[in-house]
C-alpha atoms as a PDB file:
ATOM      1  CA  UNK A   1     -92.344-208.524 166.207  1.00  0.00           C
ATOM      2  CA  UNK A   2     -89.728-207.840 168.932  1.00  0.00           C
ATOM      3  CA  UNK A   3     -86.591-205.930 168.614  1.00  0.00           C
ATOM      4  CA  UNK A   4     -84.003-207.904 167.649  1.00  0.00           C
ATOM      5  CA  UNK A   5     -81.238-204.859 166.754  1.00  0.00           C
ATOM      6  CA  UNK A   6     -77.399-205.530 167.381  1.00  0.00           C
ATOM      7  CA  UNK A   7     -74.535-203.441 167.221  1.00  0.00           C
ATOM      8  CA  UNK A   8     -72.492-204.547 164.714  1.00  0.00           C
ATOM      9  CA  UNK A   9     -69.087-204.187 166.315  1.00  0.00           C
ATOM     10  CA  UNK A  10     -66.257-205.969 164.061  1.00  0.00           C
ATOM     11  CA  UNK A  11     -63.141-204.772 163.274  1.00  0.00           C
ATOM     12  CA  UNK A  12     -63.941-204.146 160.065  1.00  0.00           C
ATOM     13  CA  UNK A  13     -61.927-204.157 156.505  1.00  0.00           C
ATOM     14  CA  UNK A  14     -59.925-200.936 154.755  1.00  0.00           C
ATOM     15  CA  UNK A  15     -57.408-200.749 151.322  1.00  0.00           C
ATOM     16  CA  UNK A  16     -54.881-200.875 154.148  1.00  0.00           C
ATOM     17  CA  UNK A  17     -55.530-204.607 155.665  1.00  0.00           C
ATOM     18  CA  UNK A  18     -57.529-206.192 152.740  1.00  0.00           C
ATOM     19  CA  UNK A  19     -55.267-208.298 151.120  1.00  0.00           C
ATOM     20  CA  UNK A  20     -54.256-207.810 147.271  1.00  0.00           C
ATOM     21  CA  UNK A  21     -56.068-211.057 145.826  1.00  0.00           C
ATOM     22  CA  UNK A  22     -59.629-212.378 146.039  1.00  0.00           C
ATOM     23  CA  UNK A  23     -58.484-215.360 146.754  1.00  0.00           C
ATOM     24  CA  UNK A  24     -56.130-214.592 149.940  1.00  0.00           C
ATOM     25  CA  UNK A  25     -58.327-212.611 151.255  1.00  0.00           C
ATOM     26  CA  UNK A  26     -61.325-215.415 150.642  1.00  0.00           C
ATOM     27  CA  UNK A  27     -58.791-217.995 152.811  1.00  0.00           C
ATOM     28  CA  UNK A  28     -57.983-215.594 155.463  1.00  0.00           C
ATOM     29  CA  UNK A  29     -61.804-215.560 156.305  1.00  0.00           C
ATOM     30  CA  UNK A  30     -62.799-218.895 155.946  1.00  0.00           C
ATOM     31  CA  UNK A  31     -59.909-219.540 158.108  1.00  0.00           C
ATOM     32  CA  UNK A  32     -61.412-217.415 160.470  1.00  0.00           C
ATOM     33  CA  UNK A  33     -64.559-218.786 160.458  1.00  0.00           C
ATOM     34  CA  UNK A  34     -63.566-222.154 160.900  1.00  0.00           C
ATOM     35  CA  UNK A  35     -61.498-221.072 164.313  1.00  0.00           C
ATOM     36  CA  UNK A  36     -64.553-219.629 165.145  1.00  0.00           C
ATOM     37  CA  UNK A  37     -66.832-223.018 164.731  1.00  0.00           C
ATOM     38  CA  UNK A  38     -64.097-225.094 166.674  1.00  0.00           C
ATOM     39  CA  UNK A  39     -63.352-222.542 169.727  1.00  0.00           C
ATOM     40  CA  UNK A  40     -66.583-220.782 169.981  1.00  0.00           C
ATOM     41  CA  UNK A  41     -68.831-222.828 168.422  1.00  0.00           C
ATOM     42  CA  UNK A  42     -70.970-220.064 167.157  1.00  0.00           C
ATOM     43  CA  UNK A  43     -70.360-220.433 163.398  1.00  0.00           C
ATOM     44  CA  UNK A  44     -71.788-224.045 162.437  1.00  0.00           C
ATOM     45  CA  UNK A  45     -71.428-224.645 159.158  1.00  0.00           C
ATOM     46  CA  UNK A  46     -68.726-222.487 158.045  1.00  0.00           C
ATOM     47  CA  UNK A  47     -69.106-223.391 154.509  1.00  0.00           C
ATOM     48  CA  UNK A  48     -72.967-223.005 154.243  1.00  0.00           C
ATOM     49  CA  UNK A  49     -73.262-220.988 150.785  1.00  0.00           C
ATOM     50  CA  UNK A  50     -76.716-219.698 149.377  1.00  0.00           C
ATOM     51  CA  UNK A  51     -76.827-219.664 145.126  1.00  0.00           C
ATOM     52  CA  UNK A  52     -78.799-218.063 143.351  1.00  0.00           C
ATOM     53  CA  UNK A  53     -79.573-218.743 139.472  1.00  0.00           C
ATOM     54  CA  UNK A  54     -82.628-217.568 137.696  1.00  0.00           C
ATOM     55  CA  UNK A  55     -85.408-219.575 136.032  1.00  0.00           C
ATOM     56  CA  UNK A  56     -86.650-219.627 132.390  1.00  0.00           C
ATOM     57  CA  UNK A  57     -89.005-216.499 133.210  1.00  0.00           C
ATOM     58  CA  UNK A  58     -86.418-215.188 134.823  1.00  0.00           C
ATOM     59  CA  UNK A  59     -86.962-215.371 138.438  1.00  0.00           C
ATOM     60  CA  UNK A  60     -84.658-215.610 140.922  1.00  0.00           C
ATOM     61  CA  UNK A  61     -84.218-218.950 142.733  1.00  0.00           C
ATOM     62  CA  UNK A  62     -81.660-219.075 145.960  1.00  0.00           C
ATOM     63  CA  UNK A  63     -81.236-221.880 148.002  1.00  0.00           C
ATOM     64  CA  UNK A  64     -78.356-222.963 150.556  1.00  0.00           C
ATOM     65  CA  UNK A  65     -75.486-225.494 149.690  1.00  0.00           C
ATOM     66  CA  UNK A  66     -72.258-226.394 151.192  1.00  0.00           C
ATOM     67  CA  UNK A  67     -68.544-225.167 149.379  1.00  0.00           C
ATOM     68  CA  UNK A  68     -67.054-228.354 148.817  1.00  0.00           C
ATOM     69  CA  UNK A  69     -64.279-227.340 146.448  1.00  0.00           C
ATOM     70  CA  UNK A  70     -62.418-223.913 146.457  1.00  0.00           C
ATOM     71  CA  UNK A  71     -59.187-222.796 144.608  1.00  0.00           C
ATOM     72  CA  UNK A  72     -58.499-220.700 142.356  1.00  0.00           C
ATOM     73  CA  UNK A  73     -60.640-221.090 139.994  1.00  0.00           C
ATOM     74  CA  UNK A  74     -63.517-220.165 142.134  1.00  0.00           C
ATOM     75  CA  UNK A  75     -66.111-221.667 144.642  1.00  0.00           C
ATOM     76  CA  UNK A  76     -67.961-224.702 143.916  1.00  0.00           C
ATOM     77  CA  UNK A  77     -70.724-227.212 145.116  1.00  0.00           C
ATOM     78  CA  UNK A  78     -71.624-230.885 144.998  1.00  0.00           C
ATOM     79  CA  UNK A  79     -75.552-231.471 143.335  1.00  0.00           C
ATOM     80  CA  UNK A  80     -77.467-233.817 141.462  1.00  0.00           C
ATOM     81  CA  UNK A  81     -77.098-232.928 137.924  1.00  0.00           C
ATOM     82  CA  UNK A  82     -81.095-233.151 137.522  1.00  0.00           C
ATOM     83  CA  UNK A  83     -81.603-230.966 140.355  1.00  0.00           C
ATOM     84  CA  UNK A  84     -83.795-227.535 139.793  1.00  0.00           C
ATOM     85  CA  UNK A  85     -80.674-225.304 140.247  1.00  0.00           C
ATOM     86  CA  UNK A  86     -78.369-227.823 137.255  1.00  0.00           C
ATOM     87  CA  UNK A  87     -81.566-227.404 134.986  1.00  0.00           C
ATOM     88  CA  UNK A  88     -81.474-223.352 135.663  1.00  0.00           C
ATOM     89  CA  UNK A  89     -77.466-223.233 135.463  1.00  0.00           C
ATOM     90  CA  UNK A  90     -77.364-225.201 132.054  1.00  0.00           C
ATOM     91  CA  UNK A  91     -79.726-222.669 130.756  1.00  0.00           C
ATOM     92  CA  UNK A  92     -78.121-219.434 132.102  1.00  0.00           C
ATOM     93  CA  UNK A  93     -74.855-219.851 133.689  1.00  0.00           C
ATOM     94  CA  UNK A  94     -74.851-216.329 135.069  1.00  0.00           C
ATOM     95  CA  UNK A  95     -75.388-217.378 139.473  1.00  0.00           C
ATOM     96  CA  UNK A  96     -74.139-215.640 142.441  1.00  0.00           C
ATOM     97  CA  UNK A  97     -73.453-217.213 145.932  1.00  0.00           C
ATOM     98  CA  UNK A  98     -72.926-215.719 149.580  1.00  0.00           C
ATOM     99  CA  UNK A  99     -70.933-216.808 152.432  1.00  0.00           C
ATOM    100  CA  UNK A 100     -72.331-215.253 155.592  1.00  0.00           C
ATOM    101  CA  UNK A 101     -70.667-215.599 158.944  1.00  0.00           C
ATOM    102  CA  UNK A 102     -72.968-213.317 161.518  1.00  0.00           C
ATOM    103  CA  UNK A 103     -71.034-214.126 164.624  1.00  0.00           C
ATOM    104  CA  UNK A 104     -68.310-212.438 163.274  1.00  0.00           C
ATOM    105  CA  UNK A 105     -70.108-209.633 161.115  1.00  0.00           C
ATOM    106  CA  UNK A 106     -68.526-210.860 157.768  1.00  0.00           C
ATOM    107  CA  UNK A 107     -69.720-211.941 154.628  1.00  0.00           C
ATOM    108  CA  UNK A 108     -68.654-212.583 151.043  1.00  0.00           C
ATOM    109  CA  UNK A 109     -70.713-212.258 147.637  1.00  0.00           C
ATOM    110  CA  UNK A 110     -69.741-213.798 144.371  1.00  0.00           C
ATOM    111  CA  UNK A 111     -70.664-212.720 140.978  1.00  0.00           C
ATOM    112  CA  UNK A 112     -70.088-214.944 137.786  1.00  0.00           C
ATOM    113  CA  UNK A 113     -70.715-218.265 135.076  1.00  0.00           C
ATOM    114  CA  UNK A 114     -71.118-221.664 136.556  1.00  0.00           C
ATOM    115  CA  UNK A 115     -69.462-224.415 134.675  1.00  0.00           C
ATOM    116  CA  UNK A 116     -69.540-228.050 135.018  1.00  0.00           C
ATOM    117  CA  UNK A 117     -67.023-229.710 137.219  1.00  0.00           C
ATOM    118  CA  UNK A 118     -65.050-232.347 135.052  1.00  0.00           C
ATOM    119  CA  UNK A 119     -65.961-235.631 136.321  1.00  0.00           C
ATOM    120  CA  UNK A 120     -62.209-237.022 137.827  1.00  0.00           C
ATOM    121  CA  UNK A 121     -62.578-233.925 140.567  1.00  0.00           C
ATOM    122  CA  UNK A 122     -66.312-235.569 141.241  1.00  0.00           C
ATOM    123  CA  UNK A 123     -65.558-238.754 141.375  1.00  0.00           C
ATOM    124  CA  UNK A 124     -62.233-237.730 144.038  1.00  0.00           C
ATOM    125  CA  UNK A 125     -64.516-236.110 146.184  1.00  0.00           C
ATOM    126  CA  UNK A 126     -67.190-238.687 145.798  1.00  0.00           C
ATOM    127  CA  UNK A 127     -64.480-240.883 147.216  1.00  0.00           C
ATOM    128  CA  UNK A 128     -63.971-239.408 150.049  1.00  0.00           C
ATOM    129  CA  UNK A 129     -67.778-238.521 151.586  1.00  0.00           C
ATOM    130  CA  UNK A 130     -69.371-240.282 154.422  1.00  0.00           C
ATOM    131  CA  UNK A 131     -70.660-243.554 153.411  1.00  0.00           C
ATOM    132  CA  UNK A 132     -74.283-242.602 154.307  1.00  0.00           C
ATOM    133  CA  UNK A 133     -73.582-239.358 152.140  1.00  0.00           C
ATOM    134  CA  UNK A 134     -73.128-241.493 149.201  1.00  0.00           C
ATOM    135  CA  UNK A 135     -75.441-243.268 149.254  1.00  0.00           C
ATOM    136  CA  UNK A 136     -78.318-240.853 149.750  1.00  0.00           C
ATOM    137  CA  UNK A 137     -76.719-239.376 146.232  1.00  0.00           C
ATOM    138  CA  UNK A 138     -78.196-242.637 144.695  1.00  0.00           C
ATOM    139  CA  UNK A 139     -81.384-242.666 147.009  1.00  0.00           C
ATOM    140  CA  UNK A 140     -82.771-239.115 146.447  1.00  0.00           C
ATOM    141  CA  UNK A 141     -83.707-237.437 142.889  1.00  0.00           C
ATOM    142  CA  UNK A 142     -83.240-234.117 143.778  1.00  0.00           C
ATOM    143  CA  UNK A 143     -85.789-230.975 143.349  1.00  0.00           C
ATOM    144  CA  UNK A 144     -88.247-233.766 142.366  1.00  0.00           C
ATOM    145  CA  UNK A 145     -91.918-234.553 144.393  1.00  0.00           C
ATOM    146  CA  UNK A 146     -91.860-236.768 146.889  1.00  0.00           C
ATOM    147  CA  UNK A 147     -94.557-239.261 148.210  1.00  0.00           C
ATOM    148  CA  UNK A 148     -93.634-238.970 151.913  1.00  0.00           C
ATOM    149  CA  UNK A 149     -90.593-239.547 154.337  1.00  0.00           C
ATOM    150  CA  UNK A 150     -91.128-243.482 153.975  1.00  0.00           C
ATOM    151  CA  UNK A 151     -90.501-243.140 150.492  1.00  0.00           C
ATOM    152  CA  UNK A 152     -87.071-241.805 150.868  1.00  0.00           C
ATOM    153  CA  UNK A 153     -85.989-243.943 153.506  1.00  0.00           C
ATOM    154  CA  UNK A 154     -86.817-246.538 151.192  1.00  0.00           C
ATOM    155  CA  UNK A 155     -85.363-245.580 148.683  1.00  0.00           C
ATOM    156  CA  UNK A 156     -81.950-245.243 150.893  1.00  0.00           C
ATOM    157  CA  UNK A 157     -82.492-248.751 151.937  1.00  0.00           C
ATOM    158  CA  UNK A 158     -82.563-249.754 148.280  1.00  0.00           C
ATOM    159  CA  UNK A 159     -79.121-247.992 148.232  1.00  0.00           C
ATOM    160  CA  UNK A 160     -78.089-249.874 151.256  1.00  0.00           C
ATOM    161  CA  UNK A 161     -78.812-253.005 150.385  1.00  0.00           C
ATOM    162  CA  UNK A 162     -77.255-252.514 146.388  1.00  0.00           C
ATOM    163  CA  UNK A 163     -73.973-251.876 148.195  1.00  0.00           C
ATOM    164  CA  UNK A 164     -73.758-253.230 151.620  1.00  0.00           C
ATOM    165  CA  UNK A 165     -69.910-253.425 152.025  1.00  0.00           C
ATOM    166  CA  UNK A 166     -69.472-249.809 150.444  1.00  0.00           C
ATOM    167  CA  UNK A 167     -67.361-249.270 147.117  1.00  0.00           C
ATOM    168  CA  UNK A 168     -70.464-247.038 146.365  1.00  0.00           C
ATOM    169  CA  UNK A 169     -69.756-245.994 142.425  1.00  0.00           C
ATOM    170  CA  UNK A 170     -70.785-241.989 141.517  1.00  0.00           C
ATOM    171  CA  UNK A 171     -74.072-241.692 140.341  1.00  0.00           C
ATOM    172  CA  UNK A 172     -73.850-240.675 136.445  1.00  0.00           C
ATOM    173  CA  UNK A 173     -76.825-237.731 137.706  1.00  0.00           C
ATOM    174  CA  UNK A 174     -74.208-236.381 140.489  1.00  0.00           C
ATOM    175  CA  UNK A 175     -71.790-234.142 140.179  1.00  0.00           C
ATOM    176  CA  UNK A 176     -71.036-230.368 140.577  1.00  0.00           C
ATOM    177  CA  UNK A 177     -70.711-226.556 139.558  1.00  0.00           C
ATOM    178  CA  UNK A 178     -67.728-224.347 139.872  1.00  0.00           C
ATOM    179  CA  UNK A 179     -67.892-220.729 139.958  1.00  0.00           C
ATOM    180  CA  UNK A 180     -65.537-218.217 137.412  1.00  0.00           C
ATOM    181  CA  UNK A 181     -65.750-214.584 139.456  1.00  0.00           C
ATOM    182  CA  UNK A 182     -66.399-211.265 137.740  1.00  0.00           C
ATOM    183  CA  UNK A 183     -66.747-209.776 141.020  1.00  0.00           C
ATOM    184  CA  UNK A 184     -65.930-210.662 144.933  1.00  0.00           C
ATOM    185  CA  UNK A 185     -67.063-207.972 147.225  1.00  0.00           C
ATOM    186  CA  UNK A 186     -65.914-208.474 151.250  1.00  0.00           C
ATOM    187  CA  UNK A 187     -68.875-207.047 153.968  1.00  0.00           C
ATOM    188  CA  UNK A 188     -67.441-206.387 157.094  1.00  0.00           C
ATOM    189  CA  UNK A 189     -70.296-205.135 159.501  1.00  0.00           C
ATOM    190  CA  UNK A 190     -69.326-201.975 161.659  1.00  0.00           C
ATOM    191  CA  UNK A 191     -71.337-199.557 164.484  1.00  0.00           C
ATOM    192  CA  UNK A 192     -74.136-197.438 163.214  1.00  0.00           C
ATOM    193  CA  UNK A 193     -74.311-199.328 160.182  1.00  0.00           C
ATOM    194  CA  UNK A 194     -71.192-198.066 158.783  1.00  0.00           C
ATOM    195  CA  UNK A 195     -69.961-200.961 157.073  1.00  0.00           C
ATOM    196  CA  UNK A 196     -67.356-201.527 154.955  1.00  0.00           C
ATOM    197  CA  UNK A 197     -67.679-203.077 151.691  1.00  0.00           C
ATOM    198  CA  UNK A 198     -64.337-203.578 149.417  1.00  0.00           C
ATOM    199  CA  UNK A 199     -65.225-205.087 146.178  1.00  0.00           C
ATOM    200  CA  UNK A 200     -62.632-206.444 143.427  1.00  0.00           C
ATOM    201  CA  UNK A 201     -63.328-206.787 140.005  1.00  0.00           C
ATOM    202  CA  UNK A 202     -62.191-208.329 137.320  1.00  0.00           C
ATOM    203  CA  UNK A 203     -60.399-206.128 134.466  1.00  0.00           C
ATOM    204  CA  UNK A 204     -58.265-209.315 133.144  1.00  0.00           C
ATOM    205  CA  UNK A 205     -57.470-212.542 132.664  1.00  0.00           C
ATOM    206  CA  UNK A 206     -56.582-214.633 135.404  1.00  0.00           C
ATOM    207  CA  UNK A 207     -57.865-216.715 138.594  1.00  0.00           C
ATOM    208  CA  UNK A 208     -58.693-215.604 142.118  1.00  0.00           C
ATOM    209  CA  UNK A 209     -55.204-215.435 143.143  1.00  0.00           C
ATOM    210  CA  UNK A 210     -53.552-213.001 140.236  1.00  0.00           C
ATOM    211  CA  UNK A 211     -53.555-209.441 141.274  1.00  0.00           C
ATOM    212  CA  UNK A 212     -53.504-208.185 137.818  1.00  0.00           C
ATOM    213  CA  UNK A 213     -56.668-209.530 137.305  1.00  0.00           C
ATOM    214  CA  UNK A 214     -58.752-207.586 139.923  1.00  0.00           C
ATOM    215  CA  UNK A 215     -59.283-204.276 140.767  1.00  0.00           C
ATOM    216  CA  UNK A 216     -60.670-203.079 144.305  1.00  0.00           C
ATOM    217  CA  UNK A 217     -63.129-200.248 145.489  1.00  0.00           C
ATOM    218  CA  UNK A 218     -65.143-199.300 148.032  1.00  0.00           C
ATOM    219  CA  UNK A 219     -68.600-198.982 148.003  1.00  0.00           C
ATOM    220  CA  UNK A 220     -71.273-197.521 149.990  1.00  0.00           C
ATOM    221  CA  UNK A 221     -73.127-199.957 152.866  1.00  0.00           C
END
């Protein structure tokens, strides 16, 4: 396999510049990130997440989704309800997620319980996706085996030809998980693989933007 090594050469993150919430400091990067995709280019899907749950033996299971909601309350995700990763979240709510931005040598891992996202916030965001987007929520049942690529596209069609002129109701199978943090730790990659890692953790009660609820340390790369 060829050398692929890079010097990791990003500015970095200290208890001096991180900010004193989760949440702020959460915006300031994605922020960043999304500068980066529209001057650079370089970071395409600033939003791409990976989740991991666990399965009824207790395996882990990642795979990669997009953050469509944020606050603070915590990250969350659009799915079909009967999707492999709703059947393993009902079960055991305990997930983590990852936001990785390479070009910039910064990431972000989340720690917590996934719960249900009430169905108004669904259906608003429902609203608003691509017309193709919703209507491959009706056309595709998620995590489950498929005959072949004509199937699906079929199965799309069906879709199409249900609601021609759009006004494309949510599927009662589609909705979404939300996130509540125990911990947010902040990677920033540095030279000789000195990198800094500042992670807050919850000690109270609160959301992603109440500094009483959080406490920050360092920890070792």
């Amino acid at each position: 396999m060829p050398d692929t090594r890079m010097e990791y050469d990003g500015e970095g993150l200290t208890e001096e510049t991180v900010a004193a919430t989760p949440f702020a400091q959460i915006v300031s990067w994605i922020d960043e990130a999304r500068l980066r995709q529209r001057t650079r280019g370089d970071v395409p899907e600033p939003l791409a997440m990976v989740v991991a749950t666990v399965d009824q033996q207790g395996a882990p299971n990642a795979r990669t989704v997009l953050m469509r909601f944020f606050d603070e309350r915590g990250p969350g995700f659009v799915t079909n309800l009967n999707s492999t990763k709703s059947e393993e979240l009902r079960a055991n709510p305990r997930c983590a997620a990852v936001l990785t931005w390479p070009a910039i040598f910064k990431g972000i891992r989340f720690r917590g319980t996934a719960t249900e996202i009430a169905r108004d916030e669904v259906a608003r965001y429902f609203a608003e996706r691509p017309y193709g987007s919703q209507l491959s929520a009706w056309a595709s049942a998620q995590s489950e085996p498929c005959e072949g690529r004509e199937a699906l596209e079929r199965s799309y069609a069906d879709a199409q030809a249900r609601w021609p002129d759009g006004d494309v109701p949510v599927p009662d199978f589609w909705g979404g998980w939300r996130m509540d943090c125990d911990e947010v730790e902040f990677w920033a990659g540095r030279t000789n693989r000195l990198h800094d890692r500042l992670r807050f953790t919850r000690v109270g009660e609160g959301g992603l933007a109440d500094a009483d609820a959080w406490t920050v340390q360092r920890y070792q790369p």
